[in-house]
PDB file of N, CA and C in Angstrom:
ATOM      1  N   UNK A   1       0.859  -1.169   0.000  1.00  0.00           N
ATOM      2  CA  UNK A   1       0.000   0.000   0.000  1.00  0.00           C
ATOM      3  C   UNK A   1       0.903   1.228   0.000  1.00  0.00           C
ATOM      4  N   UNK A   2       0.805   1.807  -0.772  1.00  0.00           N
ATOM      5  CA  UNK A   2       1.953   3.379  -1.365  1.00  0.00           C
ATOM      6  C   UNK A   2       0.828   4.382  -0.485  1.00  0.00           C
ATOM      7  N   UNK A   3       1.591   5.915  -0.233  1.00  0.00           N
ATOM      8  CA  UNK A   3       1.134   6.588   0.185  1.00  0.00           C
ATOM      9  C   UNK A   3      -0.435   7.287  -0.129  1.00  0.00           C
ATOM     10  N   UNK A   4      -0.330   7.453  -1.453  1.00  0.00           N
ATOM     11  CA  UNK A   4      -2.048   7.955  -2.069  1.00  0.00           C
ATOM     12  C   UNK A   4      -2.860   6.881  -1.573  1.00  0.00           C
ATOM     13  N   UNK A   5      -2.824   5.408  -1.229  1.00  0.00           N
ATOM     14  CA  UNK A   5      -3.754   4.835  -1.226  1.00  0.00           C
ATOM     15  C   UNK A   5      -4.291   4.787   0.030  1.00  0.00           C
ATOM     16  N   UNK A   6      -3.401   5.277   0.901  1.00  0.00           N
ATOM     17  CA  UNK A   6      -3.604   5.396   2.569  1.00  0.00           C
ATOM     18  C   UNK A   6      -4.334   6.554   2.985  1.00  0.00           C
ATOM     19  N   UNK A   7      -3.896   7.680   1.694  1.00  0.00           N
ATOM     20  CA  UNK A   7      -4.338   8.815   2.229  1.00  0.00           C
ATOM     21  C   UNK A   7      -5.956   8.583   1.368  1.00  0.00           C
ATOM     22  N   UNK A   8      -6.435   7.966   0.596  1.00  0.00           N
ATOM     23  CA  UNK A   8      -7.339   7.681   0.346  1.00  0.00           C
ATOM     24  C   UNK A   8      -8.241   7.352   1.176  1.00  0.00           C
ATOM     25  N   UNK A   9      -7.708   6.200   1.814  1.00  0.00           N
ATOM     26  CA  UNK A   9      -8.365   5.622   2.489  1.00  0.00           C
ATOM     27  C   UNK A   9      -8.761   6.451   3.827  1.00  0.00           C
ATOM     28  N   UNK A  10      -7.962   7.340   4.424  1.00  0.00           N
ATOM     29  CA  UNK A  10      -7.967   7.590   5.802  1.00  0.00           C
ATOM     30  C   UNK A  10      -9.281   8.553   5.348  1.00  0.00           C
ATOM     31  N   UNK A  11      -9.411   9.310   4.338  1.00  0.00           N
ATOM     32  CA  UNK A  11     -10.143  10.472   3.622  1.00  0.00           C
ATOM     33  C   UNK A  11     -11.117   9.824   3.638  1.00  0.00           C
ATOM     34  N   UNK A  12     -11.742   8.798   3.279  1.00  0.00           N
ATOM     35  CA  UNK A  12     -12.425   7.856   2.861  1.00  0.00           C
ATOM     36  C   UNK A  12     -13.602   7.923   4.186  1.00  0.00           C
ATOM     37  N   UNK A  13     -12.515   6.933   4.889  1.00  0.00           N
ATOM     38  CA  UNK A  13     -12.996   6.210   6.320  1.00  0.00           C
ATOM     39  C   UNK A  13     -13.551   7.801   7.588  1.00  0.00           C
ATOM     40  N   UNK A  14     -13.159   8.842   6.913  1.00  0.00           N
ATOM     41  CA  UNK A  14     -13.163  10.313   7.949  1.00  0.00           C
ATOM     42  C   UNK A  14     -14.794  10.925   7.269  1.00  0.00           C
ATOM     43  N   UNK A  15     -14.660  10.415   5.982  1.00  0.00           N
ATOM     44  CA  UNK A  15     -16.292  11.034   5.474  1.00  0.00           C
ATOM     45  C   UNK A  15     -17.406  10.412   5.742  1.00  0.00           C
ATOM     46  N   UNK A  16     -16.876   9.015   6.174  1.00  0.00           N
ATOM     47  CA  UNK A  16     -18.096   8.009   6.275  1.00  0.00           C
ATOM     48  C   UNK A  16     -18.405   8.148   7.837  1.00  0.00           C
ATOM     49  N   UNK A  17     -16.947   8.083   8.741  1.00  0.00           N
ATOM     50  CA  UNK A  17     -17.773   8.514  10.014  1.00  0.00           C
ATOM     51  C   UNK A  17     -18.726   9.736  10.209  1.00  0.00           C
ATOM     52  N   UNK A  18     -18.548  11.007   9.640  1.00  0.00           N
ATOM     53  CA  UNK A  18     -18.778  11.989   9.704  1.00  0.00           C
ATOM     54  C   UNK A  18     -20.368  12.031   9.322  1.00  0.00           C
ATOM     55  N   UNK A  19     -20.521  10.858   8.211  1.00  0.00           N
ATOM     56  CA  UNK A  19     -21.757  11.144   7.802  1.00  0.00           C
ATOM     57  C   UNK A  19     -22.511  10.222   8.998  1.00  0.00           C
ATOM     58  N   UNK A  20     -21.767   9.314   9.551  1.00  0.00           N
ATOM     59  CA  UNK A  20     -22.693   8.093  10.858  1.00  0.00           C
ATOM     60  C   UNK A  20     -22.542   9.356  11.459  1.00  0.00           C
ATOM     61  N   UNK A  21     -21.571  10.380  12.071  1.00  0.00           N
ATOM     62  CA  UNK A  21     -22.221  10.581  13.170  1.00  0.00           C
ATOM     63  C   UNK A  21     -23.216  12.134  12.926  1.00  0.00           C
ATOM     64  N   UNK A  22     -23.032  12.538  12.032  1.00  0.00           N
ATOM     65  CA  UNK A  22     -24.783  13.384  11.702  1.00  0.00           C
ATOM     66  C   UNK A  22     -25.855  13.012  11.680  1.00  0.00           C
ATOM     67  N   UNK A  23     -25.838  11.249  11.222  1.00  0.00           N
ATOM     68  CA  UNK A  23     -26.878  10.751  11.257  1.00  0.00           C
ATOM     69  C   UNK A  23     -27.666  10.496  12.831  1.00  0.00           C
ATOM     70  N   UNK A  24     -26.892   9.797  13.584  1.00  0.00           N
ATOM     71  CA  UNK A  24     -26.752   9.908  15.002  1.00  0.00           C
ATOM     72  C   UNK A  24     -27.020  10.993  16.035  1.00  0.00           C
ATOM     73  N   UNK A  25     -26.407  11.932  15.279  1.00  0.00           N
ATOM     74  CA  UNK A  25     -26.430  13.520  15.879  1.00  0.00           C
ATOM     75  C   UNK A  25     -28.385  13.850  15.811  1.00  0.00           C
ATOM     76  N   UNK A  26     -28.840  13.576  14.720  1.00  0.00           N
ATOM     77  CA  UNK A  26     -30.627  14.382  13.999  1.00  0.00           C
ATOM     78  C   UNK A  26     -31.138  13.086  14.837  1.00  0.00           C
ATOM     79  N   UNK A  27     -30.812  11.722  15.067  1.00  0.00           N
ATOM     80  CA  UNK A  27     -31.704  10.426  15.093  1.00  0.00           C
ATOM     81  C   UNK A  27     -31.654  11.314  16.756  1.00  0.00           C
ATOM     82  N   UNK A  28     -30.644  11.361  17.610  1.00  0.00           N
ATOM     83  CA  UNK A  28     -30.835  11.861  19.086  1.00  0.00           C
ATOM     84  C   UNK A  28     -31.881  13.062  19.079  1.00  0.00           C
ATOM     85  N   UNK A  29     -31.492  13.838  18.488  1.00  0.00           N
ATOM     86  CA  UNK A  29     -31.793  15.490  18.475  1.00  0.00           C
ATOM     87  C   UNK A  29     -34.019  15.167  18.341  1.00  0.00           C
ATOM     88  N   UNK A  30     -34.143  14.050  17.131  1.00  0.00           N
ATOM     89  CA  UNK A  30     -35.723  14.064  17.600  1.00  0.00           C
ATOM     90  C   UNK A  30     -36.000  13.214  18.518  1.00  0.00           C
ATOM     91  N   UNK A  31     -35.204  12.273  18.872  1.00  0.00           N
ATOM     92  CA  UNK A  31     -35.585  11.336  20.094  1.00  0.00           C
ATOM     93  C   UNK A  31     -36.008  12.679  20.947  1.00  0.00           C
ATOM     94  N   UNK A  32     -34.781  13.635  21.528  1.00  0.00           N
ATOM     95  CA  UNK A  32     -35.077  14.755  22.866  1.00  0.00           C
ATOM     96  C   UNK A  32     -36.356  15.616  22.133  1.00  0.00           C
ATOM     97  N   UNK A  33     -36.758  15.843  20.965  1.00  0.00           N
ATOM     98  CA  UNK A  33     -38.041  16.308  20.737  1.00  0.00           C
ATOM     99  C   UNK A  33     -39.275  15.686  21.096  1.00  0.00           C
ATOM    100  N   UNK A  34     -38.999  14.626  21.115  1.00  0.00           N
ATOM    101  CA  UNK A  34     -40.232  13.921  21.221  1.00  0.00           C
ATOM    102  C   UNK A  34     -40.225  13.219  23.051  1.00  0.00           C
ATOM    103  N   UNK A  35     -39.402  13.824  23.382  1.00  0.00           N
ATOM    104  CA  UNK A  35     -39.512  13.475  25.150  1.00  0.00           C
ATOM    105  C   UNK A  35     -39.770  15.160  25.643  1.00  0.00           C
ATOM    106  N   UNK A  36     -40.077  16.383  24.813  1.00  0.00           N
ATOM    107  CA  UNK A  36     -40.119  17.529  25.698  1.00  0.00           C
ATOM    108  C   UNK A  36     -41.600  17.354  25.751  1.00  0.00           C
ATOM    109  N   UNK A  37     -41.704  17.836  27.048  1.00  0.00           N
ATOM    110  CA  UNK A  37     -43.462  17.767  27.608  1.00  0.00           C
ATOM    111  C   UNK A  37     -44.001  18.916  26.762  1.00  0.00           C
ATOM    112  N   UNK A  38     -45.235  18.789  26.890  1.00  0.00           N
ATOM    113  CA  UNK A  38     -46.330  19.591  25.976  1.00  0.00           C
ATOM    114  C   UNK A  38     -46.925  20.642  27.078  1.00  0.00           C
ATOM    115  N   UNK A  39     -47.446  21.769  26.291  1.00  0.00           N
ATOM    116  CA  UNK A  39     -48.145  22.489  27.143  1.00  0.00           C
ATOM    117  C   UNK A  39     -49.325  21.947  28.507  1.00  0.00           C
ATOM    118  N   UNK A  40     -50.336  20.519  27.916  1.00  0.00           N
ATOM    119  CA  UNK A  40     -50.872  20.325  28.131  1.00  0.00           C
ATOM    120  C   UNK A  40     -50.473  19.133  29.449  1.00  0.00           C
ATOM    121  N   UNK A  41     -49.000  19.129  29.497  1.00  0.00           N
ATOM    122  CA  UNK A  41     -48.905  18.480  30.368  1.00  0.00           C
ATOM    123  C   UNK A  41     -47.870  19.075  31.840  1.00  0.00           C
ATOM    124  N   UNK A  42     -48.193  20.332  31.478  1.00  0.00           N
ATOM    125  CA  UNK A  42     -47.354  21.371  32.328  1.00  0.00           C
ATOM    126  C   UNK A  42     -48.826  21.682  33.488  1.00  0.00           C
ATOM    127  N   UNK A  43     -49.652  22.030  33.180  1.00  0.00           N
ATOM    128  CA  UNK A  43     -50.482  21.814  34.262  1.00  0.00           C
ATOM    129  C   UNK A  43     -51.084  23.203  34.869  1.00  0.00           C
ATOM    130  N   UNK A  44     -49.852  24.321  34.073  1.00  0.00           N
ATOM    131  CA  UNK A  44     -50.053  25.727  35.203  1.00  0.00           C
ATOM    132  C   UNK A  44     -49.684  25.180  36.457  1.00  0.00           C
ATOM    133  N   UNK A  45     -48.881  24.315  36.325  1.00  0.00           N
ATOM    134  CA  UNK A  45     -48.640  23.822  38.154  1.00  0.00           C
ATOM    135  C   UNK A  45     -46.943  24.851  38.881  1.00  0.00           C
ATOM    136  N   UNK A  46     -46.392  25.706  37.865  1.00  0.00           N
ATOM    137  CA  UNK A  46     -45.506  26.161  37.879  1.00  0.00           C
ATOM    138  C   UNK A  46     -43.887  25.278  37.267  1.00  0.00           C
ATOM    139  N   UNK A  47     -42.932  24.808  37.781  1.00  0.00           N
ATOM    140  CA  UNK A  47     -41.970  24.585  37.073  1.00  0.00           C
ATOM    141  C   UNK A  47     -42.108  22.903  37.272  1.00  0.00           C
ATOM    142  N   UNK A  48     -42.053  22.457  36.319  1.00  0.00           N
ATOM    143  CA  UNK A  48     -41.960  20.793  36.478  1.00  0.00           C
ATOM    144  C   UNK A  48     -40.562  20.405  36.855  1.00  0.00           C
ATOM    145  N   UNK A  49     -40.030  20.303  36.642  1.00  0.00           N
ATOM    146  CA  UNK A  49     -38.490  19.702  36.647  1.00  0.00           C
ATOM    147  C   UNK A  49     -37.629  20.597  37.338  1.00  0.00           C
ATOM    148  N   UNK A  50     -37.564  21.906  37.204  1.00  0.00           N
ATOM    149  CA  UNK A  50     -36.465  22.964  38.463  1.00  0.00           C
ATOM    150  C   UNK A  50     -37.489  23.123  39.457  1.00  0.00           C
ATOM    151  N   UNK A  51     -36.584  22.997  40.912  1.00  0.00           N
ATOM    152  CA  UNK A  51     -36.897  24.315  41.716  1.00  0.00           C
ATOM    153  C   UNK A  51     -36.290  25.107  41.844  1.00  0.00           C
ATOM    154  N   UNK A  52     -36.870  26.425  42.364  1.00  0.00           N
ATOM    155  CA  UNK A  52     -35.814  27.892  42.182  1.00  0.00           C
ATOM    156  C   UNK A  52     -35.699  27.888  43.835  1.00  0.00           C
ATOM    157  N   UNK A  53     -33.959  27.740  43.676  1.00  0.00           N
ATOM    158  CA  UNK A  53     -33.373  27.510  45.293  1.00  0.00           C
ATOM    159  C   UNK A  53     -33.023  29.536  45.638  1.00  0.00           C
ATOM    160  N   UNK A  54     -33.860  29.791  46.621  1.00  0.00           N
ATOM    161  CA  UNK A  54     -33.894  30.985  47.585  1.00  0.00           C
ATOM    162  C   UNK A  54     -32.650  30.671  48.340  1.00  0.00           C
ATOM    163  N   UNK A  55     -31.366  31.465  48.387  1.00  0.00           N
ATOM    164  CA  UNK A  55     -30.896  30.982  49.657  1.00  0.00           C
ATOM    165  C   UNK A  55     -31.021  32.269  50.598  1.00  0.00           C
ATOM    166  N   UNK A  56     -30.338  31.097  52.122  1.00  0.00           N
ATOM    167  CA  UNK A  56     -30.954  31.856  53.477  1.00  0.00           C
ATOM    168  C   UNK A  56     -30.491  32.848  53.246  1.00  0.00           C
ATOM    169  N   UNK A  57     -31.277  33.845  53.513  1.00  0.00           N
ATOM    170  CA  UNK A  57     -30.221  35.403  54.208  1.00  0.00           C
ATOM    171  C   UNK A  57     -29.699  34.780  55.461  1.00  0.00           C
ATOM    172  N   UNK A  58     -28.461  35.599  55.612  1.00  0.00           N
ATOM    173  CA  UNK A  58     -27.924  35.481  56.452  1.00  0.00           C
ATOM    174  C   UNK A  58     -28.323  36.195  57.946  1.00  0.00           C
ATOM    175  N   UNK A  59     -27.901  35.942  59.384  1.00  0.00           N
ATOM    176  CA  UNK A  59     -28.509  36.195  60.176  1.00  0.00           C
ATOM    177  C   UNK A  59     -27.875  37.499  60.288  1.00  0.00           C
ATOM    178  N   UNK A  60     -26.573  38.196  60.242  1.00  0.00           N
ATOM    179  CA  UNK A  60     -26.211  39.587  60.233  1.00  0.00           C
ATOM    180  C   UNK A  60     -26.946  40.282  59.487  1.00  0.00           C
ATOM    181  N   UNK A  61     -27.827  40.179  58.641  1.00  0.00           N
ATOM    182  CA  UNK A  61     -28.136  41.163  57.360  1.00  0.00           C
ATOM    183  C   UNK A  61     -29.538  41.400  57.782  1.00  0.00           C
ATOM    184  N   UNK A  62     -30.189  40.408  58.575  1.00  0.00           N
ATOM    185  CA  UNK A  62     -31.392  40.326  58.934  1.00  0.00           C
ATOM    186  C   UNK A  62     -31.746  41.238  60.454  1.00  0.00           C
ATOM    187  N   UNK A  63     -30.486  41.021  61.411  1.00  0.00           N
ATOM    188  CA  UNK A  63     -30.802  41.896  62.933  1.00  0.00           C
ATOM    189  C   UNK A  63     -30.241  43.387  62.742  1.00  0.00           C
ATOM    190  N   UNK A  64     -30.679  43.707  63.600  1.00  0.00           N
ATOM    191  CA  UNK A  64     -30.696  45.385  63.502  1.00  0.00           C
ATOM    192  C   UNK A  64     -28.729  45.718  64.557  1.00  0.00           C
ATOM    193  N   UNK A  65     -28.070  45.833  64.345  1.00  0.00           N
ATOM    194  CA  UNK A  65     -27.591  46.101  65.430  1.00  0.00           C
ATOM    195  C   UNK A  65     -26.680  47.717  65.197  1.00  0.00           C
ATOM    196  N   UNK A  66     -26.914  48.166  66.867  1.00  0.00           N
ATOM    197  CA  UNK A  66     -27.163  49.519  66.939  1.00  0.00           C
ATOM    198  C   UNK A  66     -25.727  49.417  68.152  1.00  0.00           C
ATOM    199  N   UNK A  67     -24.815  50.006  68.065  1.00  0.00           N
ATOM    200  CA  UNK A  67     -23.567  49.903  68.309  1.00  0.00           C
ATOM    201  C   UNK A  67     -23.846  51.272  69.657  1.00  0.00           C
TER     202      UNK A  67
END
């Protein structure tokens, strides 16, 4: 095997992955379309999946202190 035929090949074997993994890439991309919930299953119940973390105030920021 001489050099052109390697570089053929490597050229070759780099277009064909490229095209598996676009294919792979769109086949995922509607799988996650077709798992996002629908309006109708949101509920108006507020956030399905996050909660929005409040953190504590702290207890200095909260007392009054008068020196």
């Amino acid at each position: 095997m001489n050099v052109i035929d390697l570089l053929i090949t490597i050229i070759v074997v780099t277009i064909l992955v490229t095209i598996a993994l676009g294919v792979m890439t769109y086949i995922a991309y509607k799988l996650r379309l077709s798992r996002r919930p629908t309006a109708q299953d949101q509920g108006g119940a507020g956030p399905r999946f996050f909660i929005v973390h409040e953190p504590p105030v702290p207890v200095a920021a909260t007392e009054d202190h008068v020196a």
